[in-house]
N, C-alpha and C. Protein backbone atom coordinates (compact mmCIF):
# COMPACT_ATOMS: atom_id res chain seq x y z
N UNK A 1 107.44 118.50 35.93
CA UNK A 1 107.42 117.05 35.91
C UNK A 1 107.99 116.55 37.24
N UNK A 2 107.43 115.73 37.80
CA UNK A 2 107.40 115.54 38.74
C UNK A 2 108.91 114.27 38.85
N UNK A 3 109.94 114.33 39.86
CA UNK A 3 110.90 113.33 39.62
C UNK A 3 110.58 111.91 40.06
N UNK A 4 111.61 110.93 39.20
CA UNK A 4 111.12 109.58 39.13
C UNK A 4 112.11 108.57 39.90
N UNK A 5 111.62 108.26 41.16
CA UNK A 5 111.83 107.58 41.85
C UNK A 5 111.60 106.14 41.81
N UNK A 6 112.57 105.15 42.36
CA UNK A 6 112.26 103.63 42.19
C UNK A 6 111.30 103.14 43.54
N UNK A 7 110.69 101.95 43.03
CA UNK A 7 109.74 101.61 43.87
C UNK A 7 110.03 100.70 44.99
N UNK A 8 111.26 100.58 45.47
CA UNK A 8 111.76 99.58 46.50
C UNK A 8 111.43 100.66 48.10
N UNK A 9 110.72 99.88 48.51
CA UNK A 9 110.23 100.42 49.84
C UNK A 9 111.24 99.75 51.06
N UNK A 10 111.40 100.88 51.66
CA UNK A 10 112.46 100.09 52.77
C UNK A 10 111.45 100.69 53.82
N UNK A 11 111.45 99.46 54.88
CA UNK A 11 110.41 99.56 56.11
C UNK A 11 111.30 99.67 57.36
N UNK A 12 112.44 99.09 58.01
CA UNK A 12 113.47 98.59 58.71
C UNK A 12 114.78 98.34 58.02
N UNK A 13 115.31 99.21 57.87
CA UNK A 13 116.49 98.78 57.19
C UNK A 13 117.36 98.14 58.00
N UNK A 14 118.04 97.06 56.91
CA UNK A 14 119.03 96.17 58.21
C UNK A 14 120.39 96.80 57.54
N UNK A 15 120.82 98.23 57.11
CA UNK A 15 121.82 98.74 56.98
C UNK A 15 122.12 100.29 57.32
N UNK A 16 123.36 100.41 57.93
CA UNK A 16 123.47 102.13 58.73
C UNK A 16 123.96 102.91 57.34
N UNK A 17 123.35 104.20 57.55
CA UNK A 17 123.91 105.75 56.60
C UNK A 17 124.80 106.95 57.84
N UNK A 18 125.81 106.92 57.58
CA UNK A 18 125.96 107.64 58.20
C UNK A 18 126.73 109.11 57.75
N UNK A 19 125.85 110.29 58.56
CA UNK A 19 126.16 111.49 58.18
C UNK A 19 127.44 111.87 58.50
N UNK A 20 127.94 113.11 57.49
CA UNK A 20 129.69 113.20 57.97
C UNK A 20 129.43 114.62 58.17
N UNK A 21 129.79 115.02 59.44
CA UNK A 21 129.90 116.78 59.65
C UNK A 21 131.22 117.15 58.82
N UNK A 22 130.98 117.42 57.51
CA UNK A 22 132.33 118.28 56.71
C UNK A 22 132.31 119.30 56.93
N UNK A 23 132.87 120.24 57.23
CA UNK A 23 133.19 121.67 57.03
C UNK A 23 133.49 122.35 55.54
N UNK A 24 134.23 121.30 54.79
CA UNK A 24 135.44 121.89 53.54
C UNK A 24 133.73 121.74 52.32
N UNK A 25 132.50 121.49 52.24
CA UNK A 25 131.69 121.15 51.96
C UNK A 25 130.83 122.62 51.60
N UNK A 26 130.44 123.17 51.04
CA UNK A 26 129.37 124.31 51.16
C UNK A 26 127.68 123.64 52.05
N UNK A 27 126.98 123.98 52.10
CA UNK A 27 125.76 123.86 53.08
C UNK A 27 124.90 123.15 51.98
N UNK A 28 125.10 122.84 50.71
CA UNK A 28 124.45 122.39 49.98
C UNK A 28 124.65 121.17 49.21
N UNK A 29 125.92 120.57 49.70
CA UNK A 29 126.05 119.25 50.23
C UNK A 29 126.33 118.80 51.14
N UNK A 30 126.08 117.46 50.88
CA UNK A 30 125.61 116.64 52.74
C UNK A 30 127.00 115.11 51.76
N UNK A 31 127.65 114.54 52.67
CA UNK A 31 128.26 113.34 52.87
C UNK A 31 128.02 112.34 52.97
N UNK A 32 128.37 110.60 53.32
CA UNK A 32 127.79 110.12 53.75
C UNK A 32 128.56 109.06 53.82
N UNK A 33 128.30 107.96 54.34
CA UNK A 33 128.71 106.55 54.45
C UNK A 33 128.23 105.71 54.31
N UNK A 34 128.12 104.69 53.26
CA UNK A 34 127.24 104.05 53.09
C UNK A 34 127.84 102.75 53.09
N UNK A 35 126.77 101.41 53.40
CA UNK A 35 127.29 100.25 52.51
C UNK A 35 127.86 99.85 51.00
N UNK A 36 128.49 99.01 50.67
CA UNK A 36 129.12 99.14 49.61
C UNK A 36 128.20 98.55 48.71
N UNK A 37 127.19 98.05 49.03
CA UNK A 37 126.07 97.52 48.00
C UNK A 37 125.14 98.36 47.51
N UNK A 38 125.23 99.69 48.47
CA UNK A 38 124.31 100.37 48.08
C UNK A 38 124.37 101.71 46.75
N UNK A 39 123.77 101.84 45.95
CA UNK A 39 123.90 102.96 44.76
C UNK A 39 123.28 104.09 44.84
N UNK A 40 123.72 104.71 43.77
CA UNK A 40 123.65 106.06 43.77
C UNK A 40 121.98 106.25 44.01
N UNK A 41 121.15 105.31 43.39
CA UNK A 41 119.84 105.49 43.14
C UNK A 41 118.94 105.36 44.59
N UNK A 42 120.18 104.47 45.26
CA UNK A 42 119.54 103.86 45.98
C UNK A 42 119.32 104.75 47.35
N UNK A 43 120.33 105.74 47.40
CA UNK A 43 120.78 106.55 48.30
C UNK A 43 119.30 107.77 48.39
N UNK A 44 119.44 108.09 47.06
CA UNK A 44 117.94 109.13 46.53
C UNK A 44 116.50 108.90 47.10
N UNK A 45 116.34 107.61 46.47
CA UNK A 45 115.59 107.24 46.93
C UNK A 45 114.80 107.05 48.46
N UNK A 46 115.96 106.60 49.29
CA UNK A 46 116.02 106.79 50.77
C UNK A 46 116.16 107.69 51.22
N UNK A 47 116.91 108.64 51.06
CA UNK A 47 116.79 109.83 51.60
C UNK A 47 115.36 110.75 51.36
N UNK A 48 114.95 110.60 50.10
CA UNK A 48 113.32 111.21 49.57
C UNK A 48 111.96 110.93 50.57
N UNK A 49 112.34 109.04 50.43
CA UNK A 49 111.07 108.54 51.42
C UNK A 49 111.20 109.02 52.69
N UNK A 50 112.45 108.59 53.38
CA UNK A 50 112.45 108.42 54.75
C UNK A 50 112.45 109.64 55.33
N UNK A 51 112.90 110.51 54.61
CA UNK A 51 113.36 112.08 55.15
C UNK A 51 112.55 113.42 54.75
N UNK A 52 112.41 113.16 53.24
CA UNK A 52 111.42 113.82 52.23
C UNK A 52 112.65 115.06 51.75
N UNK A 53 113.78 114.54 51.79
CA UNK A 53 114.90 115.52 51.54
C UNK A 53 115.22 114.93 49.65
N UNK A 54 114.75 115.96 48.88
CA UNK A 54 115.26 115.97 47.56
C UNK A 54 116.72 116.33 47.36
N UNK A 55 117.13 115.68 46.46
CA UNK A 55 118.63 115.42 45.74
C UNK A 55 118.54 116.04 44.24
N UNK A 56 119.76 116.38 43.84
CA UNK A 56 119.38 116.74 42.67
C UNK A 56 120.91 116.20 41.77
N UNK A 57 122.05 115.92 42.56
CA UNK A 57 122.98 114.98 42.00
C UNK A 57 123.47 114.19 42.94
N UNK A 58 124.27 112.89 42.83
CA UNK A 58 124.63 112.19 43.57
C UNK A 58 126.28 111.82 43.38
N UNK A 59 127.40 111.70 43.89
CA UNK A 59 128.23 111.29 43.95
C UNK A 59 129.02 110.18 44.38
N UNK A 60 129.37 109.12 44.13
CA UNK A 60 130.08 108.08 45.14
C UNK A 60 131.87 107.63 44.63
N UNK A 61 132.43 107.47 45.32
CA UNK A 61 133.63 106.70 45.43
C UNK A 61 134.10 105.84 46.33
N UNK A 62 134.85 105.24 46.27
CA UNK A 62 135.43 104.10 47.06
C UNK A 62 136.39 103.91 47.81
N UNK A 63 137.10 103.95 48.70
CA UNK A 63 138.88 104.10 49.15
C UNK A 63 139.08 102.73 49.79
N UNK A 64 139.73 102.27 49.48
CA UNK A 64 140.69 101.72 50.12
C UNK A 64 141.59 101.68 50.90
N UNK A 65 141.79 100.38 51.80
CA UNK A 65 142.50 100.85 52.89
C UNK A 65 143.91 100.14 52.92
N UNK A 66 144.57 100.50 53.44
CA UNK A 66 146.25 100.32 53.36
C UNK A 66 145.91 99.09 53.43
N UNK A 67 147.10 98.06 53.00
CA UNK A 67 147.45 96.85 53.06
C UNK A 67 147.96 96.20 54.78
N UNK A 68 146.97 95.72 55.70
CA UNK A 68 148.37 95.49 56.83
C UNK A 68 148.48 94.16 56.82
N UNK A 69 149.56 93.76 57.45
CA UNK A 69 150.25 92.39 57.39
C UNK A 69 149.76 91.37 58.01
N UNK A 70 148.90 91.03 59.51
CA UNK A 70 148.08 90.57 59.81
C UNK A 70 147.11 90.71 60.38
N UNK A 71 146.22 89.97 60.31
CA UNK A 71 144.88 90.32 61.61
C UNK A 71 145.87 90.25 62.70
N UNK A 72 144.67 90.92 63.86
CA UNK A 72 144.89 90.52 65.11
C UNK A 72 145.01 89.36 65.66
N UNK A 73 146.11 88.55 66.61
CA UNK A 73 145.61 87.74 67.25
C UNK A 73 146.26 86.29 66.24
N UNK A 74 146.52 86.45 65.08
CA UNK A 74 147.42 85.59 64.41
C UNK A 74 148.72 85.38 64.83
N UNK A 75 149.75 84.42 64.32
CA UNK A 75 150.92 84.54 64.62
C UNK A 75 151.83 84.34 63.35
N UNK A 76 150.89 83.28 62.50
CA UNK A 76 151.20 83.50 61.27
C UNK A 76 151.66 85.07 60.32
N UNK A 77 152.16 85.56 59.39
CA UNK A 77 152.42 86.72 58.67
C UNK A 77 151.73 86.47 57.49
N UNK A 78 150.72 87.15 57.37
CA UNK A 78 150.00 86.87 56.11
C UNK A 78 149.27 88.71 55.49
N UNK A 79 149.49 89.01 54.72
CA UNK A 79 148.73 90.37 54.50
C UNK A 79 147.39 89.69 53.82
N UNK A 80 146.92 91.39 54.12
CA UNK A 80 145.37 91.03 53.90
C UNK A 80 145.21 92.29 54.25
N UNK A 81 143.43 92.99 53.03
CA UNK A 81 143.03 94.34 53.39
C UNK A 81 141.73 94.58 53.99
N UNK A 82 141.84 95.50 54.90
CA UNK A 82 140.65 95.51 55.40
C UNK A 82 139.60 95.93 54.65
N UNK A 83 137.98 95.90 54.83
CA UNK A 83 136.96 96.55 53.99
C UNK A 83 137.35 97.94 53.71
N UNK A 84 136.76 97.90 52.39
CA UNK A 84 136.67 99.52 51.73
C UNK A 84 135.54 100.20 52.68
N UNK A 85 135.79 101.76 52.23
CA UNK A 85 134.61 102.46 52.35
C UNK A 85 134.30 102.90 51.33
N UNK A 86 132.90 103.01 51.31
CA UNK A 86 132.18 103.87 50.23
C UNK A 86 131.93 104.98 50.88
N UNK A 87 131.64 106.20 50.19
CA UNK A 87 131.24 107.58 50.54
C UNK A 87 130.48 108.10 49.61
N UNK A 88 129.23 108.84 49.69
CA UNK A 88 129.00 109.38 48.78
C UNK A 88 128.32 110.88 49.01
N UNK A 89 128.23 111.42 48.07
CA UNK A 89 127.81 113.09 48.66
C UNK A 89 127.37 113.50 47.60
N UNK A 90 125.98 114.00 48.28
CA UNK A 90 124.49 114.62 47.57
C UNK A 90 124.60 116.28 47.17
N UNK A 91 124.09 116.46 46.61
CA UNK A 91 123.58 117.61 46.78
C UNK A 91 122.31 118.38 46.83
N UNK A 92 121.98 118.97 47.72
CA UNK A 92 120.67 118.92 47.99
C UNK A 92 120.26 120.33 47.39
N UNK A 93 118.60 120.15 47.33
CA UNK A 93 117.76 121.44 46.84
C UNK A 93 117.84 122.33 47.57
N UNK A 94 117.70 121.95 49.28
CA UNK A 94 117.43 122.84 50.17
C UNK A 94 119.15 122.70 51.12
N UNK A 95 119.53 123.56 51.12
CA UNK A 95 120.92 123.86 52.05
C UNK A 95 120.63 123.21 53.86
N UNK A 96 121.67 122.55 53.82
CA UNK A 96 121.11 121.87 55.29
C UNK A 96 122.87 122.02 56.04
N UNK A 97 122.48 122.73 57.27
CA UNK A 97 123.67 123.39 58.18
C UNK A 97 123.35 122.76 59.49
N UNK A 98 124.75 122.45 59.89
CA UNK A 98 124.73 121.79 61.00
C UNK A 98 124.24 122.67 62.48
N UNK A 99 123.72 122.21 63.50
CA UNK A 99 123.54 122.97 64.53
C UNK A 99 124.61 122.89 65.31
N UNK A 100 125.03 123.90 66.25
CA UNK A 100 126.19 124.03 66.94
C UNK A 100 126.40 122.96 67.71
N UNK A 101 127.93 122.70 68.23
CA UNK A 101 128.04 121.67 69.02
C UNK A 101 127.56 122.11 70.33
N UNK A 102 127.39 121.32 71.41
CA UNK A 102 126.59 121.95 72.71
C UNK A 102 128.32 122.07 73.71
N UNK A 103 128.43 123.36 74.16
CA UNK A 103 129.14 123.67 75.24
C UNK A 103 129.56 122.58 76.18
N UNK A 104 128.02 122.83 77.04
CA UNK A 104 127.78 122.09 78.62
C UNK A 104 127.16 120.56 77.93
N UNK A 105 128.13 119.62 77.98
CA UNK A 105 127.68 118.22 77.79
C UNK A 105 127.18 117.82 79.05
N UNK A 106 126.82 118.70 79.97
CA UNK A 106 126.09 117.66 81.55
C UNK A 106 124.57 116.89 81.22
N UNK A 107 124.01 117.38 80.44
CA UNK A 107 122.58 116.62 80.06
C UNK A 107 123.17 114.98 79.55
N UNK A 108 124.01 115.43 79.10
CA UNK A 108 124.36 113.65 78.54
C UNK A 108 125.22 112.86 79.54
N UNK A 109 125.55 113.56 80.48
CA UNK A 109 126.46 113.18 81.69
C UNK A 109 127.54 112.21 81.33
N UNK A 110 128.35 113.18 80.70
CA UNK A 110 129.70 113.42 79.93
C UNK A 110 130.63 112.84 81.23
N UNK A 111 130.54 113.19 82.32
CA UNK A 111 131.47 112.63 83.52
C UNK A 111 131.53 111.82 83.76
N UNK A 112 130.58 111.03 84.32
CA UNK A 112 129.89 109.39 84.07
C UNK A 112 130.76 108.52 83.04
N UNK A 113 130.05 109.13 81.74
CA UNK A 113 130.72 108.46 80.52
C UNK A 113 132.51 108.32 80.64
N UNK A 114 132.86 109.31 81.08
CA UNK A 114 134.73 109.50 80.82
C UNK A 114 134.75 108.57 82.02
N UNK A 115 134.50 109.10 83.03
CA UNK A 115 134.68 107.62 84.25
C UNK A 115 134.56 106.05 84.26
N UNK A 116 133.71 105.75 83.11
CA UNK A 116 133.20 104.50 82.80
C UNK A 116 134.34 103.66 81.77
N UNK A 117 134.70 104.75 80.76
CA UNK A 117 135.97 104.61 79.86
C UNK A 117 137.36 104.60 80.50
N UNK A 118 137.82 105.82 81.78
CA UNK A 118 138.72 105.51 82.21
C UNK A 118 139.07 103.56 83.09
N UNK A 119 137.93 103.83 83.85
CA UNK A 119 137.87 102.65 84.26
C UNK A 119 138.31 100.87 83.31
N UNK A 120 137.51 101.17 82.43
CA UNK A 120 137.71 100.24 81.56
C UNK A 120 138.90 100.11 80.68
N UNK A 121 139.42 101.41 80.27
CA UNK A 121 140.81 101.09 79.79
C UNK A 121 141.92 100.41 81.19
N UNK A 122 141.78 100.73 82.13
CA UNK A 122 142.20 100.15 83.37
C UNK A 122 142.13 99.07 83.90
N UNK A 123 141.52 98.13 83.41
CA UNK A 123 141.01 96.89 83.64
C UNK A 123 141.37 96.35 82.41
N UNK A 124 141.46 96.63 81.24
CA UNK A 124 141.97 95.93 80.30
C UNK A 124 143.27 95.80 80.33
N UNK A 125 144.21 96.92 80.79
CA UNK A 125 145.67 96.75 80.91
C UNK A 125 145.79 95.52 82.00
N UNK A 126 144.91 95.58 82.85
CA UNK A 126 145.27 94.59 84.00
C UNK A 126 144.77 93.32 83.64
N UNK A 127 143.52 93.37 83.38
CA UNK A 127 143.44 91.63 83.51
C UNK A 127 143.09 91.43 81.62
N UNK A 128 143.64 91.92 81.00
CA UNK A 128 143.43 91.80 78.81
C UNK A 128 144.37 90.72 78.83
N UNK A 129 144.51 90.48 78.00
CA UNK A 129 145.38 89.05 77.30
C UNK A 129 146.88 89.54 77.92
N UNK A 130 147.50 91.04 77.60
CA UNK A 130 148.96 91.49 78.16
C UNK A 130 148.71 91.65 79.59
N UNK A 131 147.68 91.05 80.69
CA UNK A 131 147.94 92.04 81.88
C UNK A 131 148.71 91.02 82.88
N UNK A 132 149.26 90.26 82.22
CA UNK A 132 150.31 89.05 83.10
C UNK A 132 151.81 89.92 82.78
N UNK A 133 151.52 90.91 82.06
CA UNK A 133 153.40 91.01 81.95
C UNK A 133 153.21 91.89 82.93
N UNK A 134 152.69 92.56 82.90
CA UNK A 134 152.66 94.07 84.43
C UNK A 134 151.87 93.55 85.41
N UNK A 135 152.90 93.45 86.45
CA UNK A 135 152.92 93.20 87.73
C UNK A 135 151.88 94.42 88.28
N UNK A 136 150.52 93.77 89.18
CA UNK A 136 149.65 94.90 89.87
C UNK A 136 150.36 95.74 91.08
N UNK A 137 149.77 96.35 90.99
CA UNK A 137 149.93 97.69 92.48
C UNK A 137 150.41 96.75 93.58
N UNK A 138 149.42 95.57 94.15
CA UNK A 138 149.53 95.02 95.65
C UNK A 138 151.20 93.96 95.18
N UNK A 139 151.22 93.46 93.91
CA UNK A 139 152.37 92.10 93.93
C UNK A 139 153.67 93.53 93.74
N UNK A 140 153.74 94.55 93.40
CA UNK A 140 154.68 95.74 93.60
C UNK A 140 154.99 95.88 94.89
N UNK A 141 154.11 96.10 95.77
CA UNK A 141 154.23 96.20 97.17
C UNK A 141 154.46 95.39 97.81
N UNK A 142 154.25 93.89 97.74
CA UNK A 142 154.57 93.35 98.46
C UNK A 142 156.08 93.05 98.29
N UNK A 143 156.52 92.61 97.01
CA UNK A 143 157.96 92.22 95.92
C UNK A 143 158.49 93.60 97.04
N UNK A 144 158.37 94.92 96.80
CA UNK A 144 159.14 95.91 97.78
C UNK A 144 159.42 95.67 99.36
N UNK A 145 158.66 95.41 100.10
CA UNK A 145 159.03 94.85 101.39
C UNK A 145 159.73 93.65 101.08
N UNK A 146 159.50 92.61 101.00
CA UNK A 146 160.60 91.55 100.63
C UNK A 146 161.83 91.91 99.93
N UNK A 147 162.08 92.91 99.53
CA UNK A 147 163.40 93.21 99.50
C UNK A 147 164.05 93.98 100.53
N UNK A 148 162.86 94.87 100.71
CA UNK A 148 163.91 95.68 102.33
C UNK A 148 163.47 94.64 103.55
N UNK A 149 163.54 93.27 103.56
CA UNK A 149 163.30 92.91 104.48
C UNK A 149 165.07 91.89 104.35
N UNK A 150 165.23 91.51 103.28
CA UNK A 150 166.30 90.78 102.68
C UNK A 150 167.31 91.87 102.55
N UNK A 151 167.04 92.62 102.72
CA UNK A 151 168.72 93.98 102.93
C UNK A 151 168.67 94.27 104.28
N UNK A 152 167.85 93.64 105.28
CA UNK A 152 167.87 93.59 106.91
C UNK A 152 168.16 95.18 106.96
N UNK A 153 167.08 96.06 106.20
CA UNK A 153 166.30 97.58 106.70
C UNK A 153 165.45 97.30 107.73
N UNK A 154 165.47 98.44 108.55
CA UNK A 154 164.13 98.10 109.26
C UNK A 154 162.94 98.42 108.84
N UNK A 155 162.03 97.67 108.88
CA UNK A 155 160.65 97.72 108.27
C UNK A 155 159.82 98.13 109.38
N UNK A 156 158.72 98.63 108.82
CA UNK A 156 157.79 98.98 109.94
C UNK A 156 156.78 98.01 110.15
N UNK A 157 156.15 97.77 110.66
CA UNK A 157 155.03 96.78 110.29
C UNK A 157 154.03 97.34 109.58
N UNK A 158 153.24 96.26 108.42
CA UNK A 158 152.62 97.01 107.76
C UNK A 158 151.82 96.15 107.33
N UNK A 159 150.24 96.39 107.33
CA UNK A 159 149.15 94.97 107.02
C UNK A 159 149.14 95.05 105.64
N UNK A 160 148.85 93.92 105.24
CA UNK A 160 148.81 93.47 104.00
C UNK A 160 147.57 92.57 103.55
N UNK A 161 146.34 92.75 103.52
CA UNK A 161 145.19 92.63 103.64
C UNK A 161 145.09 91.52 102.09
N UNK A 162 144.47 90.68 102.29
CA UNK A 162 144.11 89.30 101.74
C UNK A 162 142.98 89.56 101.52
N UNK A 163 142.31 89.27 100.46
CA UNK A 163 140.88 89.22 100.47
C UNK A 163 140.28 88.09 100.17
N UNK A 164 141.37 87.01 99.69
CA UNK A 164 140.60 85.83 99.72
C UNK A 164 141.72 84.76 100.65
N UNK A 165 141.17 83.46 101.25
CA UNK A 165 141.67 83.26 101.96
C UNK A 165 142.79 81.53 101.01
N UNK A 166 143.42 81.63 101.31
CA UNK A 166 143.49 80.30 100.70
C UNK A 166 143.35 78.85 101.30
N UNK A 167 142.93 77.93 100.60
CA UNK A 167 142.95 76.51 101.07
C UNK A 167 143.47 75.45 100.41
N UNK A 168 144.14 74.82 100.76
CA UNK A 168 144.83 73.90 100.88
C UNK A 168 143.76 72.65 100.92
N UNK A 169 144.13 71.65 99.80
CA UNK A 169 143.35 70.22 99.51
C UNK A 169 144.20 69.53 99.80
């Protein structure tokens, strides 16, 4: 007998599944993440059409997430919890094993990427909502000569390059 599937056709889904590489898992279940609207049936179903991967039980639960005290960016103290997750985990007919992770990440140009991130965490410390409390590299250097200039050290001469000019209205 052939199994009985519901008839809701999804063409574009406007919601993500996402797979969980478990280890603690045998090869004959798979994980998942789902929206919280979505059901057990609903999961089957999608995975059958879109993939043609049969299920033969389904699992879901819910967690919750700690209580924290405020959003971001408030000043008020108010608790409040963030969204749950749902999870749920299949088990499948056919055993499905992950492929190895890749060694040499240069095809995805892994260097690039870390350079692009270093950068950007670097620019957020400096100019993010906190980058007025830390004083930059050049107002360090300059604040330093003005003091060994005010302890009458001898200074060497030393350019101090402007890049914008100022004007006066």
């Amino acid at each position: 007998m052939p199994p009985k599937f519901g008839s809701k056709k999804v063409f574009l889904p406007n919601f993500t599944i996402s797979l969980l590489r478990t280890q603690h898992l045998p090869p004959n279940y798979a994980q998942f993440i789902v929206p919280l609207n979505i059901n057990k049936l609903d999961l089957r179903d999608y995975l059958y059409h879109a993939y043609g991967v049969e299920v033969l039980n389904v699992r879901s639960f819910i967690t919750q997430k700690k209580i924290e005290r405020h959003k971001p960016g408030e000043k008020a103290t108010r608790y409040w919890r963030p969204a749950s997750i749902k999870k749920m985990t299949v088990e499948l007919v056919k055993p499905f094993v992950w492929p190895e992770e890749p060694t040499d990440l240069a095809p995805w140009d892994k260097e690039t990427h870390k350079a692009i991130q270093e950068y950007r965490e670097q620019n957020a410390t400096l100019y993010g909502p906190t980058g007025y409390r830390e004083p930059k590299a050049e107002v360090k250097n300059i604040r330093k000569l003005a003091q060994e200039l005010l302890r009458e050290k001898v200074v060497e001469e030393k350019e101090i390059e402007i890049e914008q000019e100022l004007s006066l209205r």
